[in-house]
PDB file of N, CA and C in Angstrom:
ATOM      1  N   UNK A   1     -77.010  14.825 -78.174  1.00  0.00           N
ATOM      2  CA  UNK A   1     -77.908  15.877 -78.585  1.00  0.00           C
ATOM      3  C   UNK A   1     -77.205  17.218 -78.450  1.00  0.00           C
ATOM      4  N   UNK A   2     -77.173  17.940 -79.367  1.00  0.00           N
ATOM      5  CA  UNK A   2     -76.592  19.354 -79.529  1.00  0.00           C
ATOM      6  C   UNK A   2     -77.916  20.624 -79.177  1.00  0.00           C
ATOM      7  N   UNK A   3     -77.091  21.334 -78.574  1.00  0.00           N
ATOM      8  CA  UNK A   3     -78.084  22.597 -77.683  1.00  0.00           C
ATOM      9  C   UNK A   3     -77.590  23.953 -79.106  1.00  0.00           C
ATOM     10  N   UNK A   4     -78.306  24.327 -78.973  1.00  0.00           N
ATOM     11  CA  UNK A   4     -78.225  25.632 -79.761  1.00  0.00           C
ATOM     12  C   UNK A   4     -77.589  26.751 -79.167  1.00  0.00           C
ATOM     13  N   UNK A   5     -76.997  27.357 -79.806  1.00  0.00           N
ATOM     14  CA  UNK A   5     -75.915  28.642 -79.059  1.00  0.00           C
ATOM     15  C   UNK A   5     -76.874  29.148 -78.196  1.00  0.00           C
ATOM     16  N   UNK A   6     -78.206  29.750 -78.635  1.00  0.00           N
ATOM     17  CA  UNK A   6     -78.885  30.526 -77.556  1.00  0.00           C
ATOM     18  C   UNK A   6     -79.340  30.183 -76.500  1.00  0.00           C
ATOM     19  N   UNK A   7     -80.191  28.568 -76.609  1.00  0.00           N
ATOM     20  CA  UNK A   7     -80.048  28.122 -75.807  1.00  0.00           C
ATOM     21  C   UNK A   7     -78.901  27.781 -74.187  1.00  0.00           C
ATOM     22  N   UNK A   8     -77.797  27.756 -74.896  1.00  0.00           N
ATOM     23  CA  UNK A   8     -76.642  27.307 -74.048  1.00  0.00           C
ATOM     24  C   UNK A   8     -76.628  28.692 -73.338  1.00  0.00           C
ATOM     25  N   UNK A   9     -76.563  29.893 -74.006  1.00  0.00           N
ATOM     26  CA  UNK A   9     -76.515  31.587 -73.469  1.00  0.00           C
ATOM     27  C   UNK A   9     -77.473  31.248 -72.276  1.00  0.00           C
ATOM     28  N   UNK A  10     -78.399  31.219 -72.851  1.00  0.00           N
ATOM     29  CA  UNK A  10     -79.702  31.413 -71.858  1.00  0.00           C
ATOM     30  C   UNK A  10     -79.444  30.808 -70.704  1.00  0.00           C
ATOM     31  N   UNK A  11     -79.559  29.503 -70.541  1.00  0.00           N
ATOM     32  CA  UNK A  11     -78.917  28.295 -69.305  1.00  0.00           C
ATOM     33  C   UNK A  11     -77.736  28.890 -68.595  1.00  0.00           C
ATOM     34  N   UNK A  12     -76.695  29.619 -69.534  1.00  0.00           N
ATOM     35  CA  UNK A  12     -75.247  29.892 -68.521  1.00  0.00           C
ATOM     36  C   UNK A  12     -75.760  31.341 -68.459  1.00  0.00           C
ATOM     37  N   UNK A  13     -76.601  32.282 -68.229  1.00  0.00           N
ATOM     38  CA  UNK A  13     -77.597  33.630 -67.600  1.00  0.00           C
ATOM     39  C   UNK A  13     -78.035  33.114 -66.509  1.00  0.00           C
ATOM     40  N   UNK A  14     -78.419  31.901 -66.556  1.00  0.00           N
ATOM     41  CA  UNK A  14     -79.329  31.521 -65.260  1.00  0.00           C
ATOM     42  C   UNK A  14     -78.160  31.164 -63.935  1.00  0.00           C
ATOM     43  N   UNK A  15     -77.285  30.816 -64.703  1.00  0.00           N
ATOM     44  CA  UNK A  15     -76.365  30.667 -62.892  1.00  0.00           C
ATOM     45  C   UNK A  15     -75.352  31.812 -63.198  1.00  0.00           C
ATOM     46  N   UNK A  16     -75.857  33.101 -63.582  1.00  0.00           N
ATOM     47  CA  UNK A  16     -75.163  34.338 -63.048  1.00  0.00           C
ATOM     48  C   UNK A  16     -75.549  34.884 -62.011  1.00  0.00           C
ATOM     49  N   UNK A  17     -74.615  35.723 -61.205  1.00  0.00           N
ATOM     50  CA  UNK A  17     -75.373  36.496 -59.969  1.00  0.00           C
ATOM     51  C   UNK A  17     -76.314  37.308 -60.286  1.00  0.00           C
ATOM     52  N   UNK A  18     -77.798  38.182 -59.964  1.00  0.00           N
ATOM     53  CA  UNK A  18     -77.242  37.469 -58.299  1.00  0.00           C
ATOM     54  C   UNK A  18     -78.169  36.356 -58.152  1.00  0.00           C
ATOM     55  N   UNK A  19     -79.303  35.860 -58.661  1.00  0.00           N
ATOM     56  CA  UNK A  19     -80.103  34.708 -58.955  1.00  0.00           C
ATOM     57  C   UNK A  19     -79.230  33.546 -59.493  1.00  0.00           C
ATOM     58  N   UNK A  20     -77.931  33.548 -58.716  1.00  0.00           N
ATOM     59  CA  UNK A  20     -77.437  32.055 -59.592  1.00  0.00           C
ATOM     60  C   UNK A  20     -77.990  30.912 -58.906  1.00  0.00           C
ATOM     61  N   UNK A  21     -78.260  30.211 -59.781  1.00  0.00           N
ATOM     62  CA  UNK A  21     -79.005  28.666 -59.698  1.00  0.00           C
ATOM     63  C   UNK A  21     -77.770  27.551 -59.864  1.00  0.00           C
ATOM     64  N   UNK A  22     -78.145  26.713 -58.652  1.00  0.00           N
ATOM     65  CA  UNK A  22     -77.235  25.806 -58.478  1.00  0.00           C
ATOM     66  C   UNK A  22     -77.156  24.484 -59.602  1.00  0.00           C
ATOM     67  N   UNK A  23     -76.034  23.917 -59.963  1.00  0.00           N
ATOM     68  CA  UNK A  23     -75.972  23.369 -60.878  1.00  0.00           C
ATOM     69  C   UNK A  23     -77.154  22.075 -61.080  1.00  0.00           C
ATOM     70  N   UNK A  24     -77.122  21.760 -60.032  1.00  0.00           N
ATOM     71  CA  UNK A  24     -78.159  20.303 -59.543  1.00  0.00           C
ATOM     72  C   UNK A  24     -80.021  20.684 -59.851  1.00  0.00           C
ATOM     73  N   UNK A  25     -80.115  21.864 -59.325  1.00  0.00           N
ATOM     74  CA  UNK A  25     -81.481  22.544 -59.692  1.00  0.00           C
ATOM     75  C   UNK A  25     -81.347  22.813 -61.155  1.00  0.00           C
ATOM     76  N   UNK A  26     -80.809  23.421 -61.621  1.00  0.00           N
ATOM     77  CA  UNK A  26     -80.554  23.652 -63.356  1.00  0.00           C
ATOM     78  C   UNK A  26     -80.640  22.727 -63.798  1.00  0.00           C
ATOM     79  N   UNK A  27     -80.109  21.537 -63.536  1.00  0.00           N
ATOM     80  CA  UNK A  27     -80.358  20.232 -64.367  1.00  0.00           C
ATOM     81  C   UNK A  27     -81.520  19.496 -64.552  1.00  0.00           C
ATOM     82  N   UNK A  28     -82.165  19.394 -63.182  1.00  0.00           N
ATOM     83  CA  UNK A  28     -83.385  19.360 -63.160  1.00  0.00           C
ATOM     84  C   UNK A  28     -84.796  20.227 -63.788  1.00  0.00           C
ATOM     85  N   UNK A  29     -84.742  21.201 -63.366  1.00  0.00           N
ATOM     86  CA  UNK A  29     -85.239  22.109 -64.670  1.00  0.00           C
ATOM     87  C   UNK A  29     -85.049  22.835 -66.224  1.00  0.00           C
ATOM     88  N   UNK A  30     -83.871  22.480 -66.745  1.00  0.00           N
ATOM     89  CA  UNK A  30     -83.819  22.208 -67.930  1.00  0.00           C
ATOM     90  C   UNK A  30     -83.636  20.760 -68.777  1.00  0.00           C
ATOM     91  N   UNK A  31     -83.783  20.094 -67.822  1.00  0.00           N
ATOM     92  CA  UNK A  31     -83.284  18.712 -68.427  1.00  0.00           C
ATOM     93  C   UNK A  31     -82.256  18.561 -69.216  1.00  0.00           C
ATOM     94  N   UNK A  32     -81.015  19.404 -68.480  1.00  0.00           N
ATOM     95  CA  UNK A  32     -79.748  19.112 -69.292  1.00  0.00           C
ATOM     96  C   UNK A  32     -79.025  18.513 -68.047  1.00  0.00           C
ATOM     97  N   UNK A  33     -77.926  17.435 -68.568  1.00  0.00           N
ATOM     98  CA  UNK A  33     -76.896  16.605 -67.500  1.00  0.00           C
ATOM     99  C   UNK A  33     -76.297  17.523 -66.640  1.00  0.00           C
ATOM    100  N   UNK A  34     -75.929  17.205 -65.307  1.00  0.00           N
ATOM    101  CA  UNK A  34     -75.435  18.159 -64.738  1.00  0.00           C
ATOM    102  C   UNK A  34     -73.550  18.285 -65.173  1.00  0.00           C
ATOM    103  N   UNK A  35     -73.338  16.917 -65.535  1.00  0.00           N
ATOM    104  CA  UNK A  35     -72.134  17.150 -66.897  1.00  0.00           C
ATOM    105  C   UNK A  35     -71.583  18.079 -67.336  1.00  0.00           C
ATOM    106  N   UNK A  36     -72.606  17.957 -68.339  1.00  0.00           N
ATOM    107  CA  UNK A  36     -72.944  19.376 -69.733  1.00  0.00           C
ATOM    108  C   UNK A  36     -72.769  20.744 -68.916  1.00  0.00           C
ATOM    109  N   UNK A  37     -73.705  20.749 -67.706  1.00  0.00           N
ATOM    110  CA  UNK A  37     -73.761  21.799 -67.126  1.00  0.00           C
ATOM    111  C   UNK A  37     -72.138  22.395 -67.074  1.00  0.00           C
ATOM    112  N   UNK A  38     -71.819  21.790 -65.799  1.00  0.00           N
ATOM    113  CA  UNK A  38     -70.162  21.519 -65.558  1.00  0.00           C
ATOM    114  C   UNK A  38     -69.501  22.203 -66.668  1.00  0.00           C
ATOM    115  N   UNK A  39     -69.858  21.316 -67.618  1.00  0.00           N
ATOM    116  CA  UNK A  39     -68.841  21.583 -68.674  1.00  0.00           C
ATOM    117  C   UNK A  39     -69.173  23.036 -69.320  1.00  0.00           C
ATOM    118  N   UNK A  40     -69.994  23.128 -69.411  1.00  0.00           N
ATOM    119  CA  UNK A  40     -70.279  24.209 -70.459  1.00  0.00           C
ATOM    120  C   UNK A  40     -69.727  25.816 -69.476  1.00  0.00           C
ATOM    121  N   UNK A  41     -69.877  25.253 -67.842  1.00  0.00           N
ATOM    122  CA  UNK A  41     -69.395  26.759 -66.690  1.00  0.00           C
ATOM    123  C   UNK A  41     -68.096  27.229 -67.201  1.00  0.00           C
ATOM    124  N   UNK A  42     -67.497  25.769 -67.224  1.00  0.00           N
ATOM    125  CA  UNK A  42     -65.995  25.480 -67.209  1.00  0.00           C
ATOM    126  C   UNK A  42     -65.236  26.321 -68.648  1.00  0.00           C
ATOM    127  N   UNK A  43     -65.964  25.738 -69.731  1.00  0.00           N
ATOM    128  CA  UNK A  43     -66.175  26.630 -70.728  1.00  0.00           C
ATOM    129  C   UNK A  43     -65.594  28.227 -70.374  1.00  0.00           C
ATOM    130  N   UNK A  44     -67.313  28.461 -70.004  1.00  0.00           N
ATOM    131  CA  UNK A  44     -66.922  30.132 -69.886  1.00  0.00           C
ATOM    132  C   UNK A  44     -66.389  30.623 -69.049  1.00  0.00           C
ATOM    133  N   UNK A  45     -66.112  29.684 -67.715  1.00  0.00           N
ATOM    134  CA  UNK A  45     -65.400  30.225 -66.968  1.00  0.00           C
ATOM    135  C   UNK A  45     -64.151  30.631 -67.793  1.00  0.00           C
ATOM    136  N   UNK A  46     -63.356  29.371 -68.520  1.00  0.00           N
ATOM    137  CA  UNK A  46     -62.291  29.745 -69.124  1.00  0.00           C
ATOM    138  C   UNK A  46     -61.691  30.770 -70.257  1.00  0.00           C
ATOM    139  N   UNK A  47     -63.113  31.028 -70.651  1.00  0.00           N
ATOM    140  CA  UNK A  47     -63.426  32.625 -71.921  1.00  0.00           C
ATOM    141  C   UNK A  47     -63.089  33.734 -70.586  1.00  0.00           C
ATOM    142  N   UNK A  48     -62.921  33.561 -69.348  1.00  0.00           N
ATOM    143  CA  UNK A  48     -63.059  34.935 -68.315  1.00  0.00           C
ATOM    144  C   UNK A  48     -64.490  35.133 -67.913  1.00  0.00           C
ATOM    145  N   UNK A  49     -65.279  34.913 -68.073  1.00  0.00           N
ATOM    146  CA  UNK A  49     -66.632  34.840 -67.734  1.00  0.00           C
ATOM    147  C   UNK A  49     -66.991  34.533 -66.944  1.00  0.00           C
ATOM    148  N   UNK A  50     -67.658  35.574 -65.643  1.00  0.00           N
ATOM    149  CA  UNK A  50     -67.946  35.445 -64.332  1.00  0.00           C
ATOM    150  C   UNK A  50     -69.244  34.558 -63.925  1.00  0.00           C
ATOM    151  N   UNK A  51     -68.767  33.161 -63.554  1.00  0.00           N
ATOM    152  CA  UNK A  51     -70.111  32.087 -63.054  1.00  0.00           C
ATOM    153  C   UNK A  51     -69.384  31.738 -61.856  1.00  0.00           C
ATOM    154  N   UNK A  52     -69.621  32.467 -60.858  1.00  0.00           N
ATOM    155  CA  UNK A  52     -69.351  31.853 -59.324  1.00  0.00           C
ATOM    156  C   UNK A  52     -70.199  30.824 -58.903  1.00  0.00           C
ATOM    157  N   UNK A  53     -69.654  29.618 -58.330  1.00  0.00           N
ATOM    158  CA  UNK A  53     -70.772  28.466 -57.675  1.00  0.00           C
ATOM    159  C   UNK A  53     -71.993  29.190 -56.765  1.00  0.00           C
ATOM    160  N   UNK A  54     -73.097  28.967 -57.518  1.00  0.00           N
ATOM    161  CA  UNK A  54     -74.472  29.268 -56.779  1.00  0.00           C
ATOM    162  C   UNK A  54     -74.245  29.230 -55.150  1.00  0.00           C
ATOM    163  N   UNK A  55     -73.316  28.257 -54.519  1.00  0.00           N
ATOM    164  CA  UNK A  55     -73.502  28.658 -53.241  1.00  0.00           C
ATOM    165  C   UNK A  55     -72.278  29.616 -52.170  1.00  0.00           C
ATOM    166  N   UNK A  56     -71.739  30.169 -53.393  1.00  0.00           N
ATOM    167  CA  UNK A  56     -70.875  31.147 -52.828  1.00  0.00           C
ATOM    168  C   UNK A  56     -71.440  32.817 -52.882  1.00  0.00           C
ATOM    169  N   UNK A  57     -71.361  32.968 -51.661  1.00  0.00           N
ATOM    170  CA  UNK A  57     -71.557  34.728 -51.574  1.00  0.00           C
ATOM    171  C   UNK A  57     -70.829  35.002 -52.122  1.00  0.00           C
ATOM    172  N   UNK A  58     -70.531  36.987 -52.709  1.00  0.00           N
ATOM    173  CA  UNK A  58     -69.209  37.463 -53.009  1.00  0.00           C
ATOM    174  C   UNK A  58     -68.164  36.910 -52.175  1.00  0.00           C
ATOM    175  N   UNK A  59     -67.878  36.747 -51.014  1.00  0.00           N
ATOM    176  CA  UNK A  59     -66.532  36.524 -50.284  1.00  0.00           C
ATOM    177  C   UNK A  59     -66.208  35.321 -50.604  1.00  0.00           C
ATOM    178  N   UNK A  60     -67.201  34.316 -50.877  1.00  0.00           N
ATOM    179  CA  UNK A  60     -66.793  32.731 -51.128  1.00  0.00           C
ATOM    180  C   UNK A  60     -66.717  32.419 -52.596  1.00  0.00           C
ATOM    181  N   UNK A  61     -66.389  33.651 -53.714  1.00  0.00           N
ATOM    182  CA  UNK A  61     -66.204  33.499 -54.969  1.00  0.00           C
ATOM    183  C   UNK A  61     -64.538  32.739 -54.960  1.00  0.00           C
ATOM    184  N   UNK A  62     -64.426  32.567 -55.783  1.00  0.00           N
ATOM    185  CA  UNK A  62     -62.685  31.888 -56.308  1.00  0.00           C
ATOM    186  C   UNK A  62     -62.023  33.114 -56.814  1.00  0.00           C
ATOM    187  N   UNK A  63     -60.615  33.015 -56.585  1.00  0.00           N
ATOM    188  CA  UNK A  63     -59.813  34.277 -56.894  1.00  0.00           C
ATOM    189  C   UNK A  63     -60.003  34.444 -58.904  1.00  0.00           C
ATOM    190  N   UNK A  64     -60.555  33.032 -59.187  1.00  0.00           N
ATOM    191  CA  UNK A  64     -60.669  33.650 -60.796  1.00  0.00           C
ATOM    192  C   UNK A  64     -61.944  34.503 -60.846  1.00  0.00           C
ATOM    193  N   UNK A  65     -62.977  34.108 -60.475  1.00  0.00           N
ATOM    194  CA  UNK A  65     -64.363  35.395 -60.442  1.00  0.00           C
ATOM    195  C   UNK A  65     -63.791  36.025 -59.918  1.00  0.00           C
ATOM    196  N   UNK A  66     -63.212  36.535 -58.723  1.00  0.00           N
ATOM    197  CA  UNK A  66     -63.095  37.639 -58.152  1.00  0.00           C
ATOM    198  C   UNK A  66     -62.404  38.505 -59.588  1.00  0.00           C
ATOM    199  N   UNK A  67     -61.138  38.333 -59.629  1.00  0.00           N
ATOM    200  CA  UNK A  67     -60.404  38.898 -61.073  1.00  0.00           C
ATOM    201  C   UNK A  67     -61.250  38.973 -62.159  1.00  0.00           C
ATOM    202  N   UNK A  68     -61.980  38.101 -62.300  1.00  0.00           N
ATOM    203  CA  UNK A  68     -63.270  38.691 -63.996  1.00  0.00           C
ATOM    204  C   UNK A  68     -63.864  39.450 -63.518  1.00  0.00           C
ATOM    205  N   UNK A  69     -64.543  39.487 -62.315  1.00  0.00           N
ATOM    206  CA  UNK A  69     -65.344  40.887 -61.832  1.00  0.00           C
ATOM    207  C   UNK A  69     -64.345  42.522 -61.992  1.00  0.00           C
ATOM    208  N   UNK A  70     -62.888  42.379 -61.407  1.00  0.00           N
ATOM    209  CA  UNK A  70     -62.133  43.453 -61.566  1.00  0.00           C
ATOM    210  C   UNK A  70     -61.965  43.620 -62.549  1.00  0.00           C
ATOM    211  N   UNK A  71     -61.662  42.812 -63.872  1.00  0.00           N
ATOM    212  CA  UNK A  71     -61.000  43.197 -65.560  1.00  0.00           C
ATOM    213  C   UNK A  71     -62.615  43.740 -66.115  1.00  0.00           C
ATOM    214  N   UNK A  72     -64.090  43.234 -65.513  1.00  0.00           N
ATOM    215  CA  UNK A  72     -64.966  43.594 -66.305  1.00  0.00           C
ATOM    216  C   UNK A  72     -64.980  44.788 -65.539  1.00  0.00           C
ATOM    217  N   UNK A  73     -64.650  45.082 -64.729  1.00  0.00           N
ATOM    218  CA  UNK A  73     -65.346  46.473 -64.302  1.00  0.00           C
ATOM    219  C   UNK A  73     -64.134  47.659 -64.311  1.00  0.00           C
ATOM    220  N   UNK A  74     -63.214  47.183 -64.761  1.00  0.00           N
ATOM    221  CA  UNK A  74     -61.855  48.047 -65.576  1.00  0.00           C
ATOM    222  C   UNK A  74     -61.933  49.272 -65.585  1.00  0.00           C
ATOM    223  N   UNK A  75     -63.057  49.648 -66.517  1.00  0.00           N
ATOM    224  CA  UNK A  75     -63.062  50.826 -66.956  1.00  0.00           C
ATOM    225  C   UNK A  75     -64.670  51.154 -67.282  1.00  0.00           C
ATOM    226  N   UNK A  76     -65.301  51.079 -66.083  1.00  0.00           N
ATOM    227  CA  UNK A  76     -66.478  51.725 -65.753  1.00  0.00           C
ATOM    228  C   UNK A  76     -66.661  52.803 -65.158  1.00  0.00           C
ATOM    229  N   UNK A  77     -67.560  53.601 -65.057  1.00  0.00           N
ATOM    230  CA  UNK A  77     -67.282  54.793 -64.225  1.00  0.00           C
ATOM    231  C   UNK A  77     -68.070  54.407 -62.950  1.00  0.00           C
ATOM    232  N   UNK A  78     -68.595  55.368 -62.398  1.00  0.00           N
ATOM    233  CA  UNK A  78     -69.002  54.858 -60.760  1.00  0.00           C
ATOM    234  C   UNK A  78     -70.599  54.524 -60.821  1.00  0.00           C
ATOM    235  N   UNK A  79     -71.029  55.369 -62.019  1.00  0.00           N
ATOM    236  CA  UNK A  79     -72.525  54.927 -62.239  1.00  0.00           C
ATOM    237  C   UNK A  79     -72.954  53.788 -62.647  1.00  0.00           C
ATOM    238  N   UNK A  80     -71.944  53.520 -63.423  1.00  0.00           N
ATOM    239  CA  UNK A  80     -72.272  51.839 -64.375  1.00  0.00           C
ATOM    240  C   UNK A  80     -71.522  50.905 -63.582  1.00  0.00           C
ATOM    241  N   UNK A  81     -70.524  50.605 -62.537  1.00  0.00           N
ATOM    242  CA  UNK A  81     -70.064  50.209 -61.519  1.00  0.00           C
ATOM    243  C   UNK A  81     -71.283  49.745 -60.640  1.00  0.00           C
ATOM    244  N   UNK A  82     -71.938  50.805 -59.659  1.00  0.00           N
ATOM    245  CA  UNK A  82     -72.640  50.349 -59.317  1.00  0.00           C
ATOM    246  C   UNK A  82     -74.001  49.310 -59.544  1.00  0.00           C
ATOM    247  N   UNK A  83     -74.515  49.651 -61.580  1.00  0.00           N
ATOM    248  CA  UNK A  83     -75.264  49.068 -61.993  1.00  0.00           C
ATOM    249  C   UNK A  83     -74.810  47.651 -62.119  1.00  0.00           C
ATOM    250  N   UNK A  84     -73.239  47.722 -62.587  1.00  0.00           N
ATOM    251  CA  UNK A  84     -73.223  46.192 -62.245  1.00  0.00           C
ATOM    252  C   UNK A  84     -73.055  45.294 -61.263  1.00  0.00           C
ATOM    253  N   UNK A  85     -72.645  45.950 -60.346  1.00  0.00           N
ATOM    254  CA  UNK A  85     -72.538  45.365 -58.575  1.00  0.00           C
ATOM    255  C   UNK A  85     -74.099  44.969 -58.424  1.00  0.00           C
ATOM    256  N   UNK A  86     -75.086  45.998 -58.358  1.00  0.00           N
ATOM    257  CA  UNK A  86     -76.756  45.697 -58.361  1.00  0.00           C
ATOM    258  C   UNK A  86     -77.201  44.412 -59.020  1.00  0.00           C
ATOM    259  N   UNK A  87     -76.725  44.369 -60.118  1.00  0.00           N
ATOM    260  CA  UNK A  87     -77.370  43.118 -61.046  1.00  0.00           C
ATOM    261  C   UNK A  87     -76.288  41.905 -60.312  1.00  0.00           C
ATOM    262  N   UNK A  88     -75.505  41.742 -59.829  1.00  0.00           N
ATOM    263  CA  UNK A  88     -74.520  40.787 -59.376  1.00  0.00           C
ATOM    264  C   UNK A  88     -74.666  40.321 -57.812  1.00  0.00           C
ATOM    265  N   UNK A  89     -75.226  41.192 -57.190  1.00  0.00           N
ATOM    266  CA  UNK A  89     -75.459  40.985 -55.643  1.00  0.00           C
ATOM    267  C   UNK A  89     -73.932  41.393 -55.138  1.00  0.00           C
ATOM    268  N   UNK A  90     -73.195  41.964 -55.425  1.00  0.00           N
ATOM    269  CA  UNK A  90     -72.182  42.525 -54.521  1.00  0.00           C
ATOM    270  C   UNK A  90     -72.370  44.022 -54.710  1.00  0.00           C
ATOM    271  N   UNK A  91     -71.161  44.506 -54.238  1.00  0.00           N
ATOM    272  CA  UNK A  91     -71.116  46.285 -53.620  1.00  0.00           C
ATOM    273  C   UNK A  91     -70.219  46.864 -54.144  1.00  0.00           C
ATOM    274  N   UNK A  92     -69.712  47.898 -54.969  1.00  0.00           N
ATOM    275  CA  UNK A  92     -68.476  48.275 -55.254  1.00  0.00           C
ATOM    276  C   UNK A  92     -67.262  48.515 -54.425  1.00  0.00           C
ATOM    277  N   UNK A  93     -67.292  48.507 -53.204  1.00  0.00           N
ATOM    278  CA  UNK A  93     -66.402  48.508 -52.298  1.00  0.00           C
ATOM    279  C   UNK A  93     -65.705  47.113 -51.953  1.00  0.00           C
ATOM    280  N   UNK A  94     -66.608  45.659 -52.976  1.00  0.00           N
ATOM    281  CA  UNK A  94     -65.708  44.405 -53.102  1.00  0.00           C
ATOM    282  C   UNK A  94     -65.008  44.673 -53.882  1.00  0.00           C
ATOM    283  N   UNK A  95     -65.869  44.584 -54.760  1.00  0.00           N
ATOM    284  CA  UNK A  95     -65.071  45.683 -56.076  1.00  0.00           C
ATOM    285  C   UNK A  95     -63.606  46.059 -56.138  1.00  0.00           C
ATOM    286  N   UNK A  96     -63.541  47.261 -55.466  1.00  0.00           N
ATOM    287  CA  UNK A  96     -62.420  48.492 -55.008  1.00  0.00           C
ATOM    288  C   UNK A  96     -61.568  47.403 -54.253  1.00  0.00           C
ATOM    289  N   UNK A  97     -61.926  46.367 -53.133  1.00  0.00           N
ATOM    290  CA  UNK A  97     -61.380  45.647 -52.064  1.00  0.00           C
ATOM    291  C   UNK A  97     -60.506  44.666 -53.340  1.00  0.00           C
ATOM    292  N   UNK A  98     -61.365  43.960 -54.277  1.00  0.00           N
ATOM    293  CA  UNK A  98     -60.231  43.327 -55.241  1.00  0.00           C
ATOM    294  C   UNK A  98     -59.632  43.309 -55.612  1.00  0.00           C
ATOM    295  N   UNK A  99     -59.740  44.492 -56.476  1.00  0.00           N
ATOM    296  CA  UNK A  99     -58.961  45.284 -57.314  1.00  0.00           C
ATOM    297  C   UNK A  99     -57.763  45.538 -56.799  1.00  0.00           C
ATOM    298  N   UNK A 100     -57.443  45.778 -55.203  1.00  0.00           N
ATOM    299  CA  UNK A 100     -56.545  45.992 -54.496  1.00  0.00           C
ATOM    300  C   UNK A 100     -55.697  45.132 -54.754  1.00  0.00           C
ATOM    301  N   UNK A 101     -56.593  43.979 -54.020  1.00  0.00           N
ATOM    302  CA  UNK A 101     -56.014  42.994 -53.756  1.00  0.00           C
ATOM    303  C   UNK A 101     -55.090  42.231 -54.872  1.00  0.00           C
ATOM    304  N   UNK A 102     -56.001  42.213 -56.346  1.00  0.00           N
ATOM    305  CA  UNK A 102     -55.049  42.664 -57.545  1.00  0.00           C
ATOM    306  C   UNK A 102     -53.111  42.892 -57.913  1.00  0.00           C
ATOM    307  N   UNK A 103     -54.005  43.837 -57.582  1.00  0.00           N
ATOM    308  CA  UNK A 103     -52.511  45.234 -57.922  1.00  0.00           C
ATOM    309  C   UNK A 103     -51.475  44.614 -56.750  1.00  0.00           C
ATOM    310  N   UNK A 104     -51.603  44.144 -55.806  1.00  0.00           N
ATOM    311  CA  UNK A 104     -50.613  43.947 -54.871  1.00  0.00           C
ATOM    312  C   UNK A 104     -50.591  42.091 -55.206  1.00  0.00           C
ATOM    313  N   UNK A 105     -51.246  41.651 -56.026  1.00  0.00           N
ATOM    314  CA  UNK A 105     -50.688  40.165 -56.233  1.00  0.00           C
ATOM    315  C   UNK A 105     -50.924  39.175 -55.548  1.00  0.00           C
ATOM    316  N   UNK A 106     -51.924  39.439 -54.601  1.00  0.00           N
ATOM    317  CA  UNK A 106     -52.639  38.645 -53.922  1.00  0.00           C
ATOM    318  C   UNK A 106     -53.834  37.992 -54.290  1.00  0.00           C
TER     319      UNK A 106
END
């Protein structure tokens, strides 16, 4: 069975921060495989697209979210920075802390 683009959008919104929903609950309430699920993260993870595992805080993200959070927030200024830290459940000072961490190759 084929999901419709918007559909699929909608489902991979729901395990963004900071309300991300764990893959096992998602499956269950959309009645899609937790598979598909998998697959479809994996997906966007690999477009650069920030889906950290539902049970990681900011600190327990993977060094690839951490880096999509720094390239998306590139070239924000400090107002829209913070708006997206707000909608994400982290702080711009992870942010700033990455970004570092970044630039020095760590």
């Amino acid at each position: 069975m084929g999901y419709s683009p918007e559909r699929k959008a909608a489902v991979l919104k729901r395990m963004l921060p900071p309300n991300t929903i764990a893959i096992r609950q998602l499956s269950q309430e959309e009645g899609i495989s937790e598979a598909t699920l998998h697959k479809w993260r994996a997906e966007a993870r690999g477009k650069g697209q920030l889906l950290p595992d539902a049970d990681a805080g900011p600190e327990g993200w993977s060094s690839r979210d951490k880096f999509a959070a720094v390239l998306e927030t590139a070239a924000l200024n400090e107002a829209d920075l913070a708006e997206y830290c707000r909608t994400r459940g982290i702080f711009p000072e992870q942010i700033l802390a990455w970004r570092g961490a970044c630039s020095r190759g760590q």
